[in-house]
Protein backbone atom coordinates (compact mmCIF):
# COMPACT_ATOMS: atom_id res chain seq x y z
CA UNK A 1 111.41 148.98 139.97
CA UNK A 2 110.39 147.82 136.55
CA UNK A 3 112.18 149.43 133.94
CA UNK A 4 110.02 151.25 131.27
CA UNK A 5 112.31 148.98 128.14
CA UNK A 6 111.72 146.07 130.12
CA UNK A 7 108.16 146.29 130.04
CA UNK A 8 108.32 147.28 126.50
CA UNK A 9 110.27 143.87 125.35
CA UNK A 10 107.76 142.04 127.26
CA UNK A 11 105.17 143.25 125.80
CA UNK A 12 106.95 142.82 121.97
CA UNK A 13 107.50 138.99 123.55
CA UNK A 14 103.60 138.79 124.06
CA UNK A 15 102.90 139.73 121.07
CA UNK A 16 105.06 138.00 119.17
CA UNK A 17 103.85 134.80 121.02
CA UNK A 18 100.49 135.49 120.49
CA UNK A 19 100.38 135.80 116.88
CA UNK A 20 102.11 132.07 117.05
CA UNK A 21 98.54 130.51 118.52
CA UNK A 22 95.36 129.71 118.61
CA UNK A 23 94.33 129.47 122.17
CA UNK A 24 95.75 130.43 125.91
CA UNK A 25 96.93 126.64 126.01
CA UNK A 26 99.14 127.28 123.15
CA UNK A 27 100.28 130.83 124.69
CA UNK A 28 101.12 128.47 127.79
CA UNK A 29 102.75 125.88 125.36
CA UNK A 30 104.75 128.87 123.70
CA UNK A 31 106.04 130.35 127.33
CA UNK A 32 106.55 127.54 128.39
CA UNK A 33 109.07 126.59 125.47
CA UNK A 34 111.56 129.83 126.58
CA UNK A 35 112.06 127.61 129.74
CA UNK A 36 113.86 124.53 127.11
CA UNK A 37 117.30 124.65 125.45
CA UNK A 38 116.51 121.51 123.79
CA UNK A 39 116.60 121.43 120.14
CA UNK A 40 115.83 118.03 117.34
CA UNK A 41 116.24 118.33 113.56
CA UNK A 42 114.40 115.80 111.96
CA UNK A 43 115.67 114.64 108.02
CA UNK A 44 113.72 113.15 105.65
CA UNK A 45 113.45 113.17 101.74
CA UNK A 46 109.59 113.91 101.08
CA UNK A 47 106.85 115.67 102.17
CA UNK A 48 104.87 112.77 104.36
CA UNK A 49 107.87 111.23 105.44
CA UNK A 50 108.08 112.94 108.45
CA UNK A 51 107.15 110.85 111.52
CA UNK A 52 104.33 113.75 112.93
CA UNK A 53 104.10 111.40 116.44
CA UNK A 54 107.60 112.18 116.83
CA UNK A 55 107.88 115.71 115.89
CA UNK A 56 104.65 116.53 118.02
CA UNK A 57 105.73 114.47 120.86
CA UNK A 58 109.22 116.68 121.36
CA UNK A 59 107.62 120.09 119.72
CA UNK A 60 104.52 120.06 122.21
CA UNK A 61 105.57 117.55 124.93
CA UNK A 62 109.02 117.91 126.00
CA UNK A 63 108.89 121.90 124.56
CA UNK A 64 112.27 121.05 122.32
CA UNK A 65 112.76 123.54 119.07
CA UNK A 66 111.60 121.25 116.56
CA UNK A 67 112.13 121.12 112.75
CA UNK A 68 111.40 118.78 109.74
CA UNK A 69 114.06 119.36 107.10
CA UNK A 70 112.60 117.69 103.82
CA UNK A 71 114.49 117.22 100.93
CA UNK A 72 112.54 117.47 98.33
CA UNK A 73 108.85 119.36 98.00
CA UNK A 74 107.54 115.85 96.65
CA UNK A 75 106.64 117.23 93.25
CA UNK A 76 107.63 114.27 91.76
CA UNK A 77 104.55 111.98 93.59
CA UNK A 78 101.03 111.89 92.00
CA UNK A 79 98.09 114.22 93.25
CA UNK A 80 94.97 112.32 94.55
CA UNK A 81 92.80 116.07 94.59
CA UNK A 82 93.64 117.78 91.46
CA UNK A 83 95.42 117.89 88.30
CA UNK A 84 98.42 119.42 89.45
CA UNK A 85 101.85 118.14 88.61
CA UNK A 86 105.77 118.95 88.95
CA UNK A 87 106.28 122.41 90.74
CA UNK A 88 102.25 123.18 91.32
CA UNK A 89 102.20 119.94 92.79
CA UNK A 90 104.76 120.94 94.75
CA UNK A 91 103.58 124.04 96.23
CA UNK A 92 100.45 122.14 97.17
CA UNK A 93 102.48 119.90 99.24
CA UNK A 94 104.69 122.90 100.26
CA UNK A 95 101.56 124.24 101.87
CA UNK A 96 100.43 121.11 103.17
CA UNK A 97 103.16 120.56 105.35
CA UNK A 98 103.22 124.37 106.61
CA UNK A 99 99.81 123.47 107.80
CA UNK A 100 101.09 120.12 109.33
CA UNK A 101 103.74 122.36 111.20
CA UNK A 102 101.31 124.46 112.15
CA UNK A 103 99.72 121.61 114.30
CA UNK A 104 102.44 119.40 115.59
CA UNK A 105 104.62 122.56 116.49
CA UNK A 106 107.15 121.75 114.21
CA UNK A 107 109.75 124.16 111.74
CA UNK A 108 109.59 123.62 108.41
CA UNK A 109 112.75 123.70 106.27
CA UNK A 110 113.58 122.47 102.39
CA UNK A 111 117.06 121.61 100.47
CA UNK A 112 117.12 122.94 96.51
CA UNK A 113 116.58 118.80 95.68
CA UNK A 114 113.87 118.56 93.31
CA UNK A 115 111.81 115.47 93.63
CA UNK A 116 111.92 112.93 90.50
CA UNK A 117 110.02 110.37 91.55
CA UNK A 118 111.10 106.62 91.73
CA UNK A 119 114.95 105.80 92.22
CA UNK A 120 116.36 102.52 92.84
CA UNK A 121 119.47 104.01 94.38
CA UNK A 122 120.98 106.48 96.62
CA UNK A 123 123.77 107.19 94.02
CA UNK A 124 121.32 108.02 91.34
CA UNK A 125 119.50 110.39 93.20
CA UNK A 126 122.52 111.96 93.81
CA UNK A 127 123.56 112.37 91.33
CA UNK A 128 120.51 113.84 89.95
CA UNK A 129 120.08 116.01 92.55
CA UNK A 130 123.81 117.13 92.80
CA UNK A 131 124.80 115.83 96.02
CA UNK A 132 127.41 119.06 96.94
CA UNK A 133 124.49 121.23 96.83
CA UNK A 134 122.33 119.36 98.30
CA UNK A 135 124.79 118.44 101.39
CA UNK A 136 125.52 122.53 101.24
CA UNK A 137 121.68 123.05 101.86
CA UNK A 138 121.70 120.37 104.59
CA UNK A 139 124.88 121.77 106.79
CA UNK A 140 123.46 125.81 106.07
CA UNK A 141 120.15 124.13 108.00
CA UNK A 142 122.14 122.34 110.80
CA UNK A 143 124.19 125.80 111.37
CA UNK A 144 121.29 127.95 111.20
CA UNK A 145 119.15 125.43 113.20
CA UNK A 146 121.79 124.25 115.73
CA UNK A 147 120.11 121.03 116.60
CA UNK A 148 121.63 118.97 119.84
CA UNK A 149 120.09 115.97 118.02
CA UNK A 150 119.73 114.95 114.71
CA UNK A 151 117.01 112.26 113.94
CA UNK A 152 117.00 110.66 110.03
CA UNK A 153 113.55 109.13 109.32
CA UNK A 154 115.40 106.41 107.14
CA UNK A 155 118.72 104.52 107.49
CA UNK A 156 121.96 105.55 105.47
CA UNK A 157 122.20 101.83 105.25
CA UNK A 158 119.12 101.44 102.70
CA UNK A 159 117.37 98.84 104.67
CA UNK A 160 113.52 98.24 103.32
CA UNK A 161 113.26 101.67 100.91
CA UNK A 162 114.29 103.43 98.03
CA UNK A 163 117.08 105.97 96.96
CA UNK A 164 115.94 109.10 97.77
CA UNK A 165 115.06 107.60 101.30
CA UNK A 166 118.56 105.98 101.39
CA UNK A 167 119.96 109.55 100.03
CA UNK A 168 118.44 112.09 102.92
CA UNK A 169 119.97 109.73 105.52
CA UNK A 170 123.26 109.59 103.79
CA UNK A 171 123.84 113.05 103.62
CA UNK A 172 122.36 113.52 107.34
CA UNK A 173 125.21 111.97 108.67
CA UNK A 174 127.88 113.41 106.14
CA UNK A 175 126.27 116.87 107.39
CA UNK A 176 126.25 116.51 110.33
CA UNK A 177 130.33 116.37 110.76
CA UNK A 178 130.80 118.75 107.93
CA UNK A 179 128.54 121.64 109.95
CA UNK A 180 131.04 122.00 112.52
CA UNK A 181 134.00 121.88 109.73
CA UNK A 182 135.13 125.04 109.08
CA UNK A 183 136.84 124.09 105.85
CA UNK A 184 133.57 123.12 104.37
CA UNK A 185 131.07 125.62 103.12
CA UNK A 186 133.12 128.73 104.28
CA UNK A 187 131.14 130.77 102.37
CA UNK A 188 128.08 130.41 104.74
CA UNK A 189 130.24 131.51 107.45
CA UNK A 190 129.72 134.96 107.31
CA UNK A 191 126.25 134.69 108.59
CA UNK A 192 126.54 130.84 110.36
CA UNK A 193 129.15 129.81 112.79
CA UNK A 194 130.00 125.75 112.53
CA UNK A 195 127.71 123.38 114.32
CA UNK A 196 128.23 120.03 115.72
CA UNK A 197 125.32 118.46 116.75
CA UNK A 198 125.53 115.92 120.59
CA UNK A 199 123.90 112.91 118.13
CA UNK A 200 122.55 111.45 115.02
CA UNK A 201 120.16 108.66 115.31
CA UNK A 202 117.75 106.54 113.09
CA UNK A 203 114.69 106.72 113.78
CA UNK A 204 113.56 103.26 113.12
CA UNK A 205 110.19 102.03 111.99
CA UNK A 206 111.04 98.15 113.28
CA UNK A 207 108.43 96.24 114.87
CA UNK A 208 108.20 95.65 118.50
CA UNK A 209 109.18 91.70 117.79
CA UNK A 210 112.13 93.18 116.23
CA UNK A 211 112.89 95.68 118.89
CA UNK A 212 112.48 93.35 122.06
CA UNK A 213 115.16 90.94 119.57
CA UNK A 214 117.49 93.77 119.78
CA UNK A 215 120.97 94.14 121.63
CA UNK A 216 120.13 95.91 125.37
CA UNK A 217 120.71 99.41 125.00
CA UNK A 218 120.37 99.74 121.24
CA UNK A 219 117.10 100.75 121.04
CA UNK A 220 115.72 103.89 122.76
CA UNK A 221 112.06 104.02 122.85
CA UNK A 222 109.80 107.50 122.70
CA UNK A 223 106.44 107.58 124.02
CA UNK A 224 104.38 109.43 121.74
CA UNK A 225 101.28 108.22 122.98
CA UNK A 226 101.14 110.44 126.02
CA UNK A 227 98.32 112.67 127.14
CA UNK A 228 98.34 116.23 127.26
CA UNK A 229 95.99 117.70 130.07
CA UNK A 230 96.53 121.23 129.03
CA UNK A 231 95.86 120.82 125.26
CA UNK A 232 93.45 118.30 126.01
CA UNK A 233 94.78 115.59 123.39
CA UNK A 234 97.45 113.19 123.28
CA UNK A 235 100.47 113.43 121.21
CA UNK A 236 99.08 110.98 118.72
CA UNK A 237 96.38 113.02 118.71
CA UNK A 238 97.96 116.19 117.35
CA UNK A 239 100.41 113.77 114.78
CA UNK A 240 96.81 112.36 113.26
CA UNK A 241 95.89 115.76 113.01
CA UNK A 242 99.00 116.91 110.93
CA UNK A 243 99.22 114.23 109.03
CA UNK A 244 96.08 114.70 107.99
CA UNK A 245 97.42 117.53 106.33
CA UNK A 246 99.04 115.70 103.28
CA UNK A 247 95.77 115.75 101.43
CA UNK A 248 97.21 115.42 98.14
CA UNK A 249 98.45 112.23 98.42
CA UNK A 250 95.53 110.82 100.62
CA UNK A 251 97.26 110.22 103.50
CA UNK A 252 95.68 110.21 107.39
CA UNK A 253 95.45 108.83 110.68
CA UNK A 254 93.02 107.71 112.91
CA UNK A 255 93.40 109.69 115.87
CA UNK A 256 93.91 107.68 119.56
CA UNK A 257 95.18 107.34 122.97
CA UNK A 258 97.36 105.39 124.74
CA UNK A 259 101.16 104.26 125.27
CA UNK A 260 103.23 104.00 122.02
CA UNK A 261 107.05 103.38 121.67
CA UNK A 262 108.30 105.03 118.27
């Protein structure tokens, strides 16, 4: 005998799914998703840095809880469709990657970092940005999150890229043992309990001549290139798609099919 609340939450579930999607794939894709405990937080320092194959491939494909944590709203950058600079620039490219989320699957979640454009290194855009807050900001989205994994788009090592780069994956990795400290950032303890995270990796942009050069075992290759028969796209697909989205800075992808270790 079915319960008259059951079928009442059921029916708040459908329609709280339903106002999530487009289509009755993506109702599938959204039931589907209370079936997976899986969760990756994805760091980065900019609107656009966000590896969409990536965050599409785990959001839609493997059904994991998926965020993007940017650092910054990238009002710092220049604007390719208007005249709009600092903080209108960077609600334009707040919105754009809302409407990237909306396509790859992804949650979308800031620091209070503002975005000053060019910075030779890590230590002076932290310093600028005021790297306690910013690290508080970071931990409050790892305990509110509760990601098993932790993926940084760039390496806290500063290999190939600038200082805010250099800066998101720096305090990535200080956050993520300072979310499960209770001594740090007690005061977000009253509505966050500490988090550790399983992992924190690098998500690497190396080429495959670089990668096949590698140590066995230290590189762990994602297929992102995989087909989706009930969406009716691949994963690379849906990432040209949302990247698509960063119009303000002219960025895009060619979409296409086929195998693609990232």
């Amino acid at each position: 005998m079915i319960s008259a609340s059951r079928v009442c939450l059921t029916g708040l579930l459908c329609l709280s799914l339903s106002a999530q999607v487009k289509d009755a794939a993506e109702l599938q894709k959204a039931l589907d998703k209370l079936l997976v405990v899986g969760s990756v937080l994805y760091v980065a320092a900019h609107p656009d840095d966000e590896n969409t194959a990536v965050l599409a491939t785990f959001s839609k494909g493997r059904n994991f809880r998926t965020g993007y944590l940017a650092m910054t709203r990238g009002g710092g950058g220049q604007d390719l469709i208007g005249p709009e600079l600092d903080d209108a620039l960077a609600a334009i490219r707040t919105q754009e990657l809302l409407a990237a989320r909306g396509i790859d699957g992804a949650e979308q979640f800031f620091t209070r970092a503002v975005d000053f454009g060019y910075s030779k290194t890590p230590e002076e855009t932290l310093s600028v940005w005021g790297r306690e807050a910013v690290l508080a900001d970071v931990v409050w989205a790892i305990r509110s999150f509760r990601p098993d994994v932790i993926l940084t788009r760039f390496s806290p090592g500063g290999e190939g890229t600038h200082g805010h780069h250099t800066a998101s994956a720096m305090l990535a990795v200080e956050a993520f043992h300072a979310a499960a400290d209770p001594k740090r950032f007690p005061e977000q303890l009253r509505l966050a309990q500490p988090w550790q995270a399983t992992r924190i990796l690098w998500n690497s942009w190396r080429s495959q001549a670089e990668r096949d050069a590698m140590a066995p075992g230290s590189f762990h290759g994602l297929d992102v290139g995989q087909f989706d028969p009930l969406l009716g796209l691949s994963y690379l697909e849906l990432a040209a798609a949302s990247r698509s989205q960063h119009r303000s800075q002219g960025f895009g992808a060619a979409e296409r099919r086929g195998s693609l270790k990232n």
